[in-house]
PDB file of N, CA and C in Angstrom:
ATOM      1  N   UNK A   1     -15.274  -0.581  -5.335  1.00  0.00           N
ATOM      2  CA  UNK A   1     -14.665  -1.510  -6.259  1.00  0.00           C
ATOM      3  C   UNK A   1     -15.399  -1.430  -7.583  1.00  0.00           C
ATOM      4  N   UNK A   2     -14.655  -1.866  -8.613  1.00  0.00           N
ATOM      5  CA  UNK A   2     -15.022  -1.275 -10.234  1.00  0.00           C
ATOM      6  C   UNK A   2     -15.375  -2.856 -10.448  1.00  0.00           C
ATOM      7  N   UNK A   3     -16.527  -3.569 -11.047  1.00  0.00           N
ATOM      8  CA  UNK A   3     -16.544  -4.882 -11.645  1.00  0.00           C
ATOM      9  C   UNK A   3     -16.453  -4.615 -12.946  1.00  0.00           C
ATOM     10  N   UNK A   4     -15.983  -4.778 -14.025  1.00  0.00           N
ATOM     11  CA  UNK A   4     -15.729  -5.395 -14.925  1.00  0.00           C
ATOM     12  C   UNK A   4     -16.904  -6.035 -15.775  1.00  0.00           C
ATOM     13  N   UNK A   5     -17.384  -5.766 -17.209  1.00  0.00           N
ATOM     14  CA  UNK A   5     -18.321  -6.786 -17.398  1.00  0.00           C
ATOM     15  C   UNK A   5     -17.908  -7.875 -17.513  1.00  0.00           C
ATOM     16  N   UNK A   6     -16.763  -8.607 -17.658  1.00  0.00           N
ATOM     17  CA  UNK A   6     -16.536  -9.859 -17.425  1.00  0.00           C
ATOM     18  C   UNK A   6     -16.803  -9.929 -15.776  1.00  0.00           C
ATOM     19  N   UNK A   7     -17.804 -10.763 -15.198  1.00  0.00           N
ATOM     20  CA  UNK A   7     -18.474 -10.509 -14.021  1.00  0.00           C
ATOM     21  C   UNK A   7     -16.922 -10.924 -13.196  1.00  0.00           C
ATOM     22  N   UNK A   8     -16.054 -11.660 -13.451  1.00  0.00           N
ATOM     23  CA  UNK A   8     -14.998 -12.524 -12.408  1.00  0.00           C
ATOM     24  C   UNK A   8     -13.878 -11.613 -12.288  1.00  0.00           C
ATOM     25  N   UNK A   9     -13.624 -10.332 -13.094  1.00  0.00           N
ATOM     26  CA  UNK A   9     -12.738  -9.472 -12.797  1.00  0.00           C
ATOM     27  C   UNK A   9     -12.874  -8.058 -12.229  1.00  0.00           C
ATOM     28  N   UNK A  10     -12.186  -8.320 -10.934  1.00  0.00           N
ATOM     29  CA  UNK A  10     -12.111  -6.749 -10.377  1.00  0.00           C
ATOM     30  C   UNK A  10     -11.505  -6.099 -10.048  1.00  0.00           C
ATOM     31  N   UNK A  11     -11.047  -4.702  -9.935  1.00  0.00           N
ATOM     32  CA  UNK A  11     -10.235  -3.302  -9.382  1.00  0.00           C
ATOM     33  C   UNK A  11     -10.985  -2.345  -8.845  1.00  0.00           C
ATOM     34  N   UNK A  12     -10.383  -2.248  -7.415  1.00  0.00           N
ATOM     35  CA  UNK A  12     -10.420  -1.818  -6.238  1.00  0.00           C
ATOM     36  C   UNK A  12      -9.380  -0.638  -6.033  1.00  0.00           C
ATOM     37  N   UNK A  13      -9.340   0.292  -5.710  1.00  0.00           N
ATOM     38  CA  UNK A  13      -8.303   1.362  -5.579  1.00  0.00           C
ATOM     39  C   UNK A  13      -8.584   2.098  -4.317  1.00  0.00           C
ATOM     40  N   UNK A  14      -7.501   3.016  -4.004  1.00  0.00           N
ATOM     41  CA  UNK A  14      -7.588   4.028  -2.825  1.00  0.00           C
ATOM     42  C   UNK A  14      -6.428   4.610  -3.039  1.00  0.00           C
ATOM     43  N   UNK A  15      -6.048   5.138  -1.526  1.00  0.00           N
ATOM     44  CA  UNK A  15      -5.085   6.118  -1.415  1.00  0.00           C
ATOM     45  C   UNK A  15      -5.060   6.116  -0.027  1.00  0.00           C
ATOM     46  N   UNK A  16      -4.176   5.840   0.835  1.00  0.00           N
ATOM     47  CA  UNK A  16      -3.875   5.987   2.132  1.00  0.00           C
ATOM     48  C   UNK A  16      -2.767   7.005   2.765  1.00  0.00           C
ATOM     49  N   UNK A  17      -2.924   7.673   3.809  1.00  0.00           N
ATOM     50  CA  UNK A  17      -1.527   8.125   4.620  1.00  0.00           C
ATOM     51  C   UNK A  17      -1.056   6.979   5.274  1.00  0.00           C
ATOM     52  N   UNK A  18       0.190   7.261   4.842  1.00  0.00           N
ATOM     53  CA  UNK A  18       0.982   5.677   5.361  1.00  0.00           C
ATOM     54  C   UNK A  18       1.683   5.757   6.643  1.00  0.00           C
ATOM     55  N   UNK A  19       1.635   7.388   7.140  1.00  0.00           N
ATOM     56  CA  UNK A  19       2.245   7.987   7.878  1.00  0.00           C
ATOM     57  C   UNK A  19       2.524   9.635   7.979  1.00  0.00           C
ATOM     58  N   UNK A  20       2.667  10.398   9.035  1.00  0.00           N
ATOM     59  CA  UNK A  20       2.771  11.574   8.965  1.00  0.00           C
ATOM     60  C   UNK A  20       3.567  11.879  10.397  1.00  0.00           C
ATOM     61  N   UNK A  21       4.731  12.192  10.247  1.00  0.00           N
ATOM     62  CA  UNK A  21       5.786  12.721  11.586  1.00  0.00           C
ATOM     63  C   UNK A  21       6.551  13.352  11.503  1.00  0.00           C
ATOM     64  N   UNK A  22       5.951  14.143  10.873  1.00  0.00           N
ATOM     65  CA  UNK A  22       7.197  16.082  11.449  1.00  0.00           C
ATOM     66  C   UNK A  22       6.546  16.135  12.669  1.00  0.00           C
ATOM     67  N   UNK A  23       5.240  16.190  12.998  1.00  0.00           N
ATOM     68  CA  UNK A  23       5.470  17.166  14.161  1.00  0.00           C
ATOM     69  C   UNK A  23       5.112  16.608  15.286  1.00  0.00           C
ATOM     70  N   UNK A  24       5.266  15.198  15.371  1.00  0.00           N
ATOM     71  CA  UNK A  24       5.363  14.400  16.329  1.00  0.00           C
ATOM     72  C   UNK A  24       6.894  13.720  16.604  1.00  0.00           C
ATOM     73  N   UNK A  25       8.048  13.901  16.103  1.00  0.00           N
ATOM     74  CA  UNK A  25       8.961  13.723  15.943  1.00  0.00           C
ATOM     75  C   UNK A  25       9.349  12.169  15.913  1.00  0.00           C
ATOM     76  N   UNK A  26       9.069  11.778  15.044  1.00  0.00           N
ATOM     77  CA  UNK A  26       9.369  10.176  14.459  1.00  0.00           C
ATOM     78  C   UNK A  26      10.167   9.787  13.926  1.00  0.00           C
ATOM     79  N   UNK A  27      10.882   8.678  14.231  1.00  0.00           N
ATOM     80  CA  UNK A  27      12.240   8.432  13.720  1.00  0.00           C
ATOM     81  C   UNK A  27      12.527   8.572  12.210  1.00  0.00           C
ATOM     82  N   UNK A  28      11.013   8.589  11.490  1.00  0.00           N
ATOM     83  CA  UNK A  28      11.294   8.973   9.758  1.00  0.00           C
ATOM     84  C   UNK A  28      11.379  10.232   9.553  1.00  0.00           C
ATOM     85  N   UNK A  29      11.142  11.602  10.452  1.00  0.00           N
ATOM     86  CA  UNK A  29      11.435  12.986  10.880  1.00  0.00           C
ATOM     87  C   UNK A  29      13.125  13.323  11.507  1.00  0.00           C
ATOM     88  N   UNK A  30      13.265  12.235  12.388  1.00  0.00           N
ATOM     89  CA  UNK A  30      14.312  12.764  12.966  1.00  0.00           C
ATOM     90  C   UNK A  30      15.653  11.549  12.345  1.00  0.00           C
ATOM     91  N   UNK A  31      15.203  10.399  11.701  1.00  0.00           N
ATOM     92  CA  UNK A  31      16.535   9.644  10.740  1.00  0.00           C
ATOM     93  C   UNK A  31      16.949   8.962  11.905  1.00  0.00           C
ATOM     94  N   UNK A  32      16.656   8.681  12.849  1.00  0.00           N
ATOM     95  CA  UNK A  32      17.115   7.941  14.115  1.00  0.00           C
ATOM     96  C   UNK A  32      16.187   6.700  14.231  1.00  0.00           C
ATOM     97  N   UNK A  33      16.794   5.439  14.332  1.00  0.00           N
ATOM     98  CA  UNK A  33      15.531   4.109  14.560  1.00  0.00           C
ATOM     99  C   UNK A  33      14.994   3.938  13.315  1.00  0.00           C
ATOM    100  N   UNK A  34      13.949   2.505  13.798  1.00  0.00           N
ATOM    101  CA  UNK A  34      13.361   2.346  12.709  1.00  0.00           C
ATOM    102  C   UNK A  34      13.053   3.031  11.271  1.00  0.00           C
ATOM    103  N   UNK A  35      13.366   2.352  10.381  1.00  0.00           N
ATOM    104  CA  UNK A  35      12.799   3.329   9.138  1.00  0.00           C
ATOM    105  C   UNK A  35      12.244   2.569   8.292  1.00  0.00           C
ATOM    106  N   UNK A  36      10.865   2.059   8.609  1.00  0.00           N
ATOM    107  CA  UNK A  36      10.256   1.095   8.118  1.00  0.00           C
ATOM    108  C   UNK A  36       8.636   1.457   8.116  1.00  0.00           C
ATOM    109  N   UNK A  37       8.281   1.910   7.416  1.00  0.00           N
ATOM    110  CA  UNK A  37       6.509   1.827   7.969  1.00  0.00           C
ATOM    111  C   UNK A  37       5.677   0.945   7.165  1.00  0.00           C
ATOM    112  N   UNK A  38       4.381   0.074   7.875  1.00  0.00           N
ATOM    113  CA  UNK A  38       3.460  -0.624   7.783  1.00  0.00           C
ATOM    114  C   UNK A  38       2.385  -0.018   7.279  1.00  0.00           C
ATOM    115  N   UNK A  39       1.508   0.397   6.236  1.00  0.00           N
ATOM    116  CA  UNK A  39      -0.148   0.286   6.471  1.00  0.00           C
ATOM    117  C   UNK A  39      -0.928  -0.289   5.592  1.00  0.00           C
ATOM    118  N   UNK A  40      -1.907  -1.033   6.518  1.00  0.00           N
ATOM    119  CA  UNK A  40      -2.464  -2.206   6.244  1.00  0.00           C
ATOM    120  C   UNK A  40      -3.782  -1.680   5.596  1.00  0.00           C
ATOM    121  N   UNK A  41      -3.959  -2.346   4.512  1.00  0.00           N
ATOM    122  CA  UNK A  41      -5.167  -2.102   3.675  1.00  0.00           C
ATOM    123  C   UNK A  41      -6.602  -3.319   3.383  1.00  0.00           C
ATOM    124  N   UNK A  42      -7.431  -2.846   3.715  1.00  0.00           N
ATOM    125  CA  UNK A  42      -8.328  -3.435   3.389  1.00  0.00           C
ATOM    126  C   UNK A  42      -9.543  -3.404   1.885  1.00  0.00           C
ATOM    127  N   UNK A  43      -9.459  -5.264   1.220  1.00  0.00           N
ATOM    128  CA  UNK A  43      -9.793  -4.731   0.217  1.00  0.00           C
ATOM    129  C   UNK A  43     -11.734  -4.682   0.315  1.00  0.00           C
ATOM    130  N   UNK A  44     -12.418  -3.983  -0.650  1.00  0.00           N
ATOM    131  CA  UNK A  44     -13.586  -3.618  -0.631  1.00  0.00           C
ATOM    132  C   UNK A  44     -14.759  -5.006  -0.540  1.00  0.00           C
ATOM    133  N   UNK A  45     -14.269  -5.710  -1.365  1.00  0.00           N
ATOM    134  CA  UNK A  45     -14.856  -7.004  -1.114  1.00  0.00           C
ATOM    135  C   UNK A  45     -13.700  -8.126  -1.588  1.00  0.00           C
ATOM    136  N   UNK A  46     -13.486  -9.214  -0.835  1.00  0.00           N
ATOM    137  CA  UNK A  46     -12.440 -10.276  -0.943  1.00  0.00           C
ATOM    138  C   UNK A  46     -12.628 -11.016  -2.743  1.00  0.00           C
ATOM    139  N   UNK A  47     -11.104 -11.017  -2.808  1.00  0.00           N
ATOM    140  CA  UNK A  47     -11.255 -11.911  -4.055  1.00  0.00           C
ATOM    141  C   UNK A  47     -11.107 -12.863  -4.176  1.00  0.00           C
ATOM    142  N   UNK A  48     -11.363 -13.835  -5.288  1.00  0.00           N
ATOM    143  CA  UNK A  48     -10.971 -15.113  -5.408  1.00  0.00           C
ATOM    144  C   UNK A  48     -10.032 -15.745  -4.716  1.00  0.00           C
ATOM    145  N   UNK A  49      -8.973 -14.909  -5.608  1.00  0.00           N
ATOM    146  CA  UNK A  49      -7.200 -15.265  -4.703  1.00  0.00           C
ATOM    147  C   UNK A  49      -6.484 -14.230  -4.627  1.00  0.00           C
ATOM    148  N   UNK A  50      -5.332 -14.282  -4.152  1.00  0.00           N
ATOM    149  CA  UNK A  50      -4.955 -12.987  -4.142  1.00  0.00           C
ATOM    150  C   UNK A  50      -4.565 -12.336  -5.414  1.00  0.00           C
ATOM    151  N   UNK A  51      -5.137 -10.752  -5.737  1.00  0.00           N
ATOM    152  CA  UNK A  51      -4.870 -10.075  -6.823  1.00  0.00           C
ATOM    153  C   UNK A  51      -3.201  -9.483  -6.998  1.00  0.00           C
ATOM    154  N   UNK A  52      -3.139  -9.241  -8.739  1.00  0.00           N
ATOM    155  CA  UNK A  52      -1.846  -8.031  -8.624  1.00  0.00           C
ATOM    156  C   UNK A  52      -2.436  -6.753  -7.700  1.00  0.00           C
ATOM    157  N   UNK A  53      -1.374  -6.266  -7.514  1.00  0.00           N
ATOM    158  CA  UNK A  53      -0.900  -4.809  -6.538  1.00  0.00           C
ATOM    159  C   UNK A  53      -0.637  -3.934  -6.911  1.00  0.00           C
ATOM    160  N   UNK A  54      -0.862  -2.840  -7.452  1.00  0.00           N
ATOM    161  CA  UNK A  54      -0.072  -1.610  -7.825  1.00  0.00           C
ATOM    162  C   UNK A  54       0.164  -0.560  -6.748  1.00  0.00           C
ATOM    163  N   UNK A  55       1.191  -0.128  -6.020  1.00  0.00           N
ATOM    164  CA  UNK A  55       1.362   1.125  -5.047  1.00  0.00           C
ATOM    165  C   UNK A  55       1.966   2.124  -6.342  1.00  0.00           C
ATOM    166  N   UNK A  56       1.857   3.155  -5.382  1.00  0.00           N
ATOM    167  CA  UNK A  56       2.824   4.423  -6.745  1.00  0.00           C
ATOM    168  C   UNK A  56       2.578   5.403  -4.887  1.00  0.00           C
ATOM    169  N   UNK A  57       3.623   6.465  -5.126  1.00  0.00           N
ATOM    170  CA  UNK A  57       3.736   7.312  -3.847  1.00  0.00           C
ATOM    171  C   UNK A  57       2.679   8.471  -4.534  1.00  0.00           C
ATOM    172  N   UNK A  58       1.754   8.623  -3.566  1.00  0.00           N
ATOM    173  CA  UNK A  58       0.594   9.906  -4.017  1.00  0.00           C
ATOM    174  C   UNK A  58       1.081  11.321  -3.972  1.00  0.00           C
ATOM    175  N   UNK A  59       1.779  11.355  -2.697  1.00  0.00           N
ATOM    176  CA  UNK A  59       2.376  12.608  -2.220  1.00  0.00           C
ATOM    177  C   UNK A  59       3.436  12.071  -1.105  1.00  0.00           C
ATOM    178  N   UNK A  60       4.489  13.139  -1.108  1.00  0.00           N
ATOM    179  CA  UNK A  60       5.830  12.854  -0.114  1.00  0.00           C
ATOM    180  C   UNK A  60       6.286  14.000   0.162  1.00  0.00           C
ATOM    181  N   UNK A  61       6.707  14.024   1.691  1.00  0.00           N
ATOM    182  CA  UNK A  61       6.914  15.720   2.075  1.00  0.00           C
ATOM    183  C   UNK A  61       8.349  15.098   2.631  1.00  0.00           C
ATOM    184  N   UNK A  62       9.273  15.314   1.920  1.00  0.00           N
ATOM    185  CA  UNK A  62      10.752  15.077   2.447  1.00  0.00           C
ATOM    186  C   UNK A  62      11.815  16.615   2.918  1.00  0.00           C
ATOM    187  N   UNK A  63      12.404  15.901   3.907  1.00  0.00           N
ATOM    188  CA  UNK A  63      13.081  17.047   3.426  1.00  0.00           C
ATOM    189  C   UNK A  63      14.381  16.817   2.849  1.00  0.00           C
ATOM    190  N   UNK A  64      14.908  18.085   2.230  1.00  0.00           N
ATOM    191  CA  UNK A  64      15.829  18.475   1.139  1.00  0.00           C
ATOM    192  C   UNK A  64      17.454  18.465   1.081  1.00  0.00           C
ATOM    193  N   UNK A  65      18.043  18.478   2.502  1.00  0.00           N
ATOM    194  CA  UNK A  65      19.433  18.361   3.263  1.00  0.00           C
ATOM    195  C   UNK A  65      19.516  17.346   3.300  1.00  0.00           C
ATOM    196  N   UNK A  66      19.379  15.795   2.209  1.00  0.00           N
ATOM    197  CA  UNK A  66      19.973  14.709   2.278  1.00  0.00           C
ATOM    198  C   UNK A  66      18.999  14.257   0.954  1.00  0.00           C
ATOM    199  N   UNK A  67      20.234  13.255   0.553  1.00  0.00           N
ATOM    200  CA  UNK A  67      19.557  12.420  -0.729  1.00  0.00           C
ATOM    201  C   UNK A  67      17.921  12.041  -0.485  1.00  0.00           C
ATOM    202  N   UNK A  68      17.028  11.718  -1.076  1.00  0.00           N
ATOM    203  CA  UNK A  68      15.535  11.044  -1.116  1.00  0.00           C
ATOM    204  C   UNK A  68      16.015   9.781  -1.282  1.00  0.00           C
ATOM    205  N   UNK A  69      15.595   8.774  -0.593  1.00  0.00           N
ATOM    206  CA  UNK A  69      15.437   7.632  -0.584  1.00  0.00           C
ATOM    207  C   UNK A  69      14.364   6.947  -0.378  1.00  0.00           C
ATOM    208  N   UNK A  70      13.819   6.098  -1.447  1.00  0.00           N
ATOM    209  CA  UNK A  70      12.655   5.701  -0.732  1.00  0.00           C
ATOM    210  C   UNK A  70      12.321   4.122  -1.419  1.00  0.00           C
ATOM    211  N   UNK A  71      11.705   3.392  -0.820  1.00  0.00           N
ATOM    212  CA  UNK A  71      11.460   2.167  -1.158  1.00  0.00           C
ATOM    213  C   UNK A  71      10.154   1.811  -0.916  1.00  0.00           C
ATOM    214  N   UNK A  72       9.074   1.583  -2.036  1.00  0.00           N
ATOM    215  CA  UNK A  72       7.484   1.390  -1.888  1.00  0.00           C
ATOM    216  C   UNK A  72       7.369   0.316  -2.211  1.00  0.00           C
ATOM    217  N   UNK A  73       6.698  -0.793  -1.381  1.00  0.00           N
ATOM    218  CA  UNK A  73       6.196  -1.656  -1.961  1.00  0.00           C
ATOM    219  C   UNK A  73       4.416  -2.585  -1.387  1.00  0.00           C
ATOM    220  N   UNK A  74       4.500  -3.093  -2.209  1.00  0.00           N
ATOM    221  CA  UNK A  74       2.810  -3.971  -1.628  1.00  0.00           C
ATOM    222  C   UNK A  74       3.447  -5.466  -0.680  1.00  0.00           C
ATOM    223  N   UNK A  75       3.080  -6.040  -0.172  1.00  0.00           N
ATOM    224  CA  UNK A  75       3.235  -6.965   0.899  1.00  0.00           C
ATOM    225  C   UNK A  75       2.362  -7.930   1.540  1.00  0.00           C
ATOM    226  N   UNK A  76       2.736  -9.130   1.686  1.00  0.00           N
ATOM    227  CA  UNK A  76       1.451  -9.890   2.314  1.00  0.00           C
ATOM    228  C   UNK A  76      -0.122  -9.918   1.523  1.00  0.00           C
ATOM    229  N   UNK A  77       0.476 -10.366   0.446  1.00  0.00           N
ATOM    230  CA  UNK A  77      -1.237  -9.974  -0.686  1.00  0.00           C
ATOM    231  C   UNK A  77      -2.098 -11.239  -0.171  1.00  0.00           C
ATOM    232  N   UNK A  78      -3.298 -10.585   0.108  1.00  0.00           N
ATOM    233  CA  UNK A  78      -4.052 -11.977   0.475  1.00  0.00           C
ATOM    234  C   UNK A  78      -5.167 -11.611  -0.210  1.00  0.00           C
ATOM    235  N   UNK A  79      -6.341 -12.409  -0.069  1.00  0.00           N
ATOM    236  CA  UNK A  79      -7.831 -12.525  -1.191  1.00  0.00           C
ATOM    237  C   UNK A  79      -8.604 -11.359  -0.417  1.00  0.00           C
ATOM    238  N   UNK A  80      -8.150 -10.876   0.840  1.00  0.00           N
ATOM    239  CA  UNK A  80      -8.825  -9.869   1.868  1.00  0.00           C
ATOM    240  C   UNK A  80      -8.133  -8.392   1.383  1.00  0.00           C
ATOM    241  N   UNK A  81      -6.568  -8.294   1.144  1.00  0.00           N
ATOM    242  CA  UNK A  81      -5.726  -7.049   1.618  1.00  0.00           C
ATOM    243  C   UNK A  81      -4.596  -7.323   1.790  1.00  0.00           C
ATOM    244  N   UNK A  82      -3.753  -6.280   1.976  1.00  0.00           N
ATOM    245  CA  UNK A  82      -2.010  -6.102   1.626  1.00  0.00           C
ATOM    246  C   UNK A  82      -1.800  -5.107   2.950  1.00  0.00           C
ATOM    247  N   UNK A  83      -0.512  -5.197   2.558  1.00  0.00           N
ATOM    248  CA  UNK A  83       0.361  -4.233   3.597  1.00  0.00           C
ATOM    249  C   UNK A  83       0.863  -3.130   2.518  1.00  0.00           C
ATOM    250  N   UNK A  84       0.926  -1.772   2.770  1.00  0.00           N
ATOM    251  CA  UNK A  84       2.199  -1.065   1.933  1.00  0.00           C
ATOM    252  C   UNK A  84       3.011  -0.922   2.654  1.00  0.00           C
ATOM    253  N   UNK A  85       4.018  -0.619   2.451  1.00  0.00           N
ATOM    254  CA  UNK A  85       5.517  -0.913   3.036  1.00  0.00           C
ATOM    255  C   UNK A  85       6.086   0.433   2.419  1.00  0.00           C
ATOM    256  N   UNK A  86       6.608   1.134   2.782  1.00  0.00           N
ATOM    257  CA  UNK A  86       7.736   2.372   3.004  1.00  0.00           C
ATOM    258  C   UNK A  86       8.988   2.306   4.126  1.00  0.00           C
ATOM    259  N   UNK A  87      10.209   2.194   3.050  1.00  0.00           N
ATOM    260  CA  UNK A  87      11.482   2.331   3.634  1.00  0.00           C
ATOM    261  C   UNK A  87      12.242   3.176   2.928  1.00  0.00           C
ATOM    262  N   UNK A  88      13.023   3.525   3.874  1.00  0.00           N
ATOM    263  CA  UNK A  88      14.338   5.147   3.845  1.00  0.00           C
ATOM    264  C   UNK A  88      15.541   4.454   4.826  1.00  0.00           C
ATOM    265  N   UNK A  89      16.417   5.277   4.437  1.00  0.00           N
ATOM    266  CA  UNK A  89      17.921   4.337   5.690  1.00  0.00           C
ATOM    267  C   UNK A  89      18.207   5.658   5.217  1.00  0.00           C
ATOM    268  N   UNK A  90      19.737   5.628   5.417  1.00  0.00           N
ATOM    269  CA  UNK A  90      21.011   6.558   5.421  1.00  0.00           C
ATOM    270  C   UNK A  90      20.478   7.884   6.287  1.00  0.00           C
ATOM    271  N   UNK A  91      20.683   8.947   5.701  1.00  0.00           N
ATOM    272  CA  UNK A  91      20.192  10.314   6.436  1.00  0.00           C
ATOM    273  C   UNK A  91      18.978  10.674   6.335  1.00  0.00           C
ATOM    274  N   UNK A  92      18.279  10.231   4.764  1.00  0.00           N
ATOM    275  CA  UNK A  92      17.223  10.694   4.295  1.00  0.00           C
ATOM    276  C   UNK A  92      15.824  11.072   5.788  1.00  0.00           C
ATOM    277  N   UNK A  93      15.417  12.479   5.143  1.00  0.00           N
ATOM    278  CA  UNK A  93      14.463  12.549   6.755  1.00  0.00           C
ATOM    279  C   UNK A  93      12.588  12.917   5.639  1.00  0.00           C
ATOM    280  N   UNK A  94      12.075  11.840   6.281  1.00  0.00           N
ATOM    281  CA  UNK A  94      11.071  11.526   5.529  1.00  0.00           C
ATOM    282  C   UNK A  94       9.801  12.366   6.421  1.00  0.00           C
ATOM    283  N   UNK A  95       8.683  13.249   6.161  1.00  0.00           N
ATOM    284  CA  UNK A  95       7.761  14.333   7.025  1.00  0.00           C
ATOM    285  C   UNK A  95       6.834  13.539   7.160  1.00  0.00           C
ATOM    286  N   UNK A  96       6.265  12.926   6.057  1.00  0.00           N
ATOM    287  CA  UNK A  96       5.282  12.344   5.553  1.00  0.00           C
ATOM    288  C   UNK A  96       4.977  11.235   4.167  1.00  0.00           C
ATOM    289  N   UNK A  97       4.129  10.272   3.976  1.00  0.00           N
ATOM    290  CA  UNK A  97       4.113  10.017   2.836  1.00  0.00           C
ATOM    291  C   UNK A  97       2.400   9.573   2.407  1.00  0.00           C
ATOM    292  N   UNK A  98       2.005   9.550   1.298  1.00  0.00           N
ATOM    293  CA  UNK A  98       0.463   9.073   0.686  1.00  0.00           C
ATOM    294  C   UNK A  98       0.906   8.475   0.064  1.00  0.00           C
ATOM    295  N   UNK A  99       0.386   7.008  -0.147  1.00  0.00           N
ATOM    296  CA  UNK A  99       0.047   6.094  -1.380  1.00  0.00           C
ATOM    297  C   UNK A  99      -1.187   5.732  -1.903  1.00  0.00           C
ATOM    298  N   UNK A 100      -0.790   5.666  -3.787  1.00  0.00           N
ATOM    299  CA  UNK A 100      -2.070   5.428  -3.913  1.00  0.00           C
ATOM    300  C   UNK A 100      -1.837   3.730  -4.300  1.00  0.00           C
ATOM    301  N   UNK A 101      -2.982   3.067  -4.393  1.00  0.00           N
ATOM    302  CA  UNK A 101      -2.933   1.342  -4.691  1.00  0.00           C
ATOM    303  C   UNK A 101      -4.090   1.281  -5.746  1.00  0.00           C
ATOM    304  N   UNK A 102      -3.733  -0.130  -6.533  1.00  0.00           N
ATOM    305  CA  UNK A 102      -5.071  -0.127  -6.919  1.00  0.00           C
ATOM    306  C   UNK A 102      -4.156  -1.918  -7.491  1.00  0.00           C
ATOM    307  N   UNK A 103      -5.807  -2.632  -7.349  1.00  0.00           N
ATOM    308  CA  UNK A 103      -5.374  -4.484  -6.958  1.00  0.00           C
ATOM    309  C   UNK A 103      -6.616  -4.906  -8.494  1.00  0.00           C
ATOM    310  N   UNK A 104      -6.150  -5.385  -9.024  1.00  0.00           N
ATOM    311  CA  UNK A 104      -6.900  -6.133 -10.296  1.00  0.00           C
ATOM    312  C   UNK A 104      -7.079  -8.179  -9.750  1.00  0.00           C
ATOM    313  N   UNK A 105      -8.010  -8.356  -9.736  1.00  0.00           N
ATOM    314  CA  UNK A 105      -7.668  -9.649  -9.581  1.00  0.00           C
ATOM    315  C   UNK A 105      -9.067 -10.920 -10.017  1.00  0.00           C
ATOM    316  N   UNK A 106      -9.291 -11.959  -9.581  1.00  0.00           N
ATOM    317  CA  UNK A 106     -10.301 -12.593 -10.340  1.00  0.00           C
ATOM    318  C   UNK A 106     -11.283 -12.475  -9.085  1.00  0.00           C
ATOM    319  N   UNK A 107     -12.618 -12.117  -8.983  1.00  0.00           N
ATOM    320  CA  UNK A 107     -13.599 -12.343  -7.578  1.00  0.00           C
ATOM    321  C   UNK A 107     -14.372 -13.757  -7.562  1.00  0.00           C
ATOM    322  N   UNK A 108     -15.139 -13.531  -6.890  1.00  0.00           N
ATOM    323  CA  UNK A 108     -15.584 -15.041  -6.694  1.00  0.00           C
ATOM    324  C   UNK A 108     -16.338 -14.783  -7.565  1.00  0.00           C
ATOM    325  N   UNK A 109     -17.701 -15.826  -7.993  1.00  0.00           N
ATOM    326  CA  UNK A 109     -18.362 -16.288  -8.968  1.00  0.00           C
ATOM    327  C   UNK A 109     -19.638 -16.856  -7.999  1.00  0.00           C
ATOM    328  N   UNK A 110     -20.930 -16.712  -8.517  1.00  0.00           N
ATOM    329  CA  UNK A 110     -22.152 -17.529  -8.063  1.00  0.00           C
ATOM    330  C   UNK A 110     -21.417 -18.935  -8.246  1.00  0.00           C
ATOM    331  N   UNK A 111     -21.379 -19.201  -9.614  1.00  0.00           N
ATOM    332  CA  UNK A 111     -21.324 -20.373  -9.956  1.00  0.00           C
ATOM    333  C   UNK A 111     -20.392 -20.883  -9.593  1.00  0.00           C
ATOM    334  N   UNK A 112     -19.197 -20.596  -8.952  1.00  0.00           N
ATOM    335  CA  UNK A 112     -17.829 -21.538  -8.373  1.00  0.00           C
ATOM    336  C   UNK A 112     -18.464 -22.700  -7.752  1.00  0.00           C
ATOM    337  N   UNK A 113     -17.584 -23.822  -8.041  1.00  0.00           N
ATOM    338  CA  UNK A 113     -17.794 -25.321  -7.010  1.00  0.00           C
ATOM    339  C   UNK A 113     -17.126 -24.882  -6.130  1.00  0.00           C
ATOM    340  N   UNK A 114     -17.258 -25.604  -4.922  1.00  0.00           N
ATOM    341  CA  UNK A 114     -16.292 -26.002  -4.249  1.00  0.00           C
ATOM    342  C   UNK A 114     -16.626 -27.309  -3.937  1.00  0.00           C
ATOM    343  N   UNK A 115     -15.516 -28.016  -4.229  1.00  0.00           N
ATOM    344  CA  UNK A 115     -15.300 -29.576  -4.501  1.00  0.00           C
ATOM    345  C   UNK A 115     -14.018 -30.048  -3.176  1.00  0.00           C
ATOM    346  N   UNK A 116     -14.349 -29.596  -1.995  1.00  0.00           N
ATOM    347  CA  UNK A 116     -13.440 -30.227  -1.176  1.00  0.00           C
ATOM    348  C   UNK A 116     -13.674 -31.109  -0.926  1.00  0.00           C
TER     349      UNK A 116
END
């Protein structure tokens, strides 16, 4: 994680496989069932509250005999970590995919109260 000299702001980044099934034959390989994938990210140290999200697709191995479809998004943002989320429907036959993320948000502080 990158701090910021403003000590209360931080960005955290990576890059995950979100999935990989050509050659295990997975319904995002073979376009049959689910076409939904989950992966859950953990952030480097928890923030304040939950931060913005940025996903972007790193790399994608599709194949070419049907439109690309694809739907990326971040999910479940908490002060810990997110979900990325990858969806495809119609024919589209998806091999593989990488995302990269990267979360800006406020961290905790020595000096915070907590006044419960």
């Amino acid at each position: 994680m990158k701090r910021l000299r403003n000590p209360r702001t931080g960005i955290d980044q990576g890059d995950v496989l979100v999935f990989s099934e050509f050659d295990s034959g997975g319904t995002m390989w073979t376009g049959q069932g689910n076409r939904e994938r989950r992966q859950s990210v953990r952030f480097a140290q928890s923030y304040a509250s939950p931060p913005a999200v940025h996903v972007s697709l790193s790399m994608w191995d599709m194949d070419t005999e049907a439109a690309v479809r694809a739907d990326l998004s971040a999910e479940n943002i908490t002060e810990t970590g997110f979900e990325i989320v990858f969806r495809t429907w119609s024919d589209s036959r998806i091999a593989r995919v990488r995302a990269a993320w990267m979360a800006i948000g406020d961290l905790p502080f020595e000096d915070d109260w907590d006044v419960d």
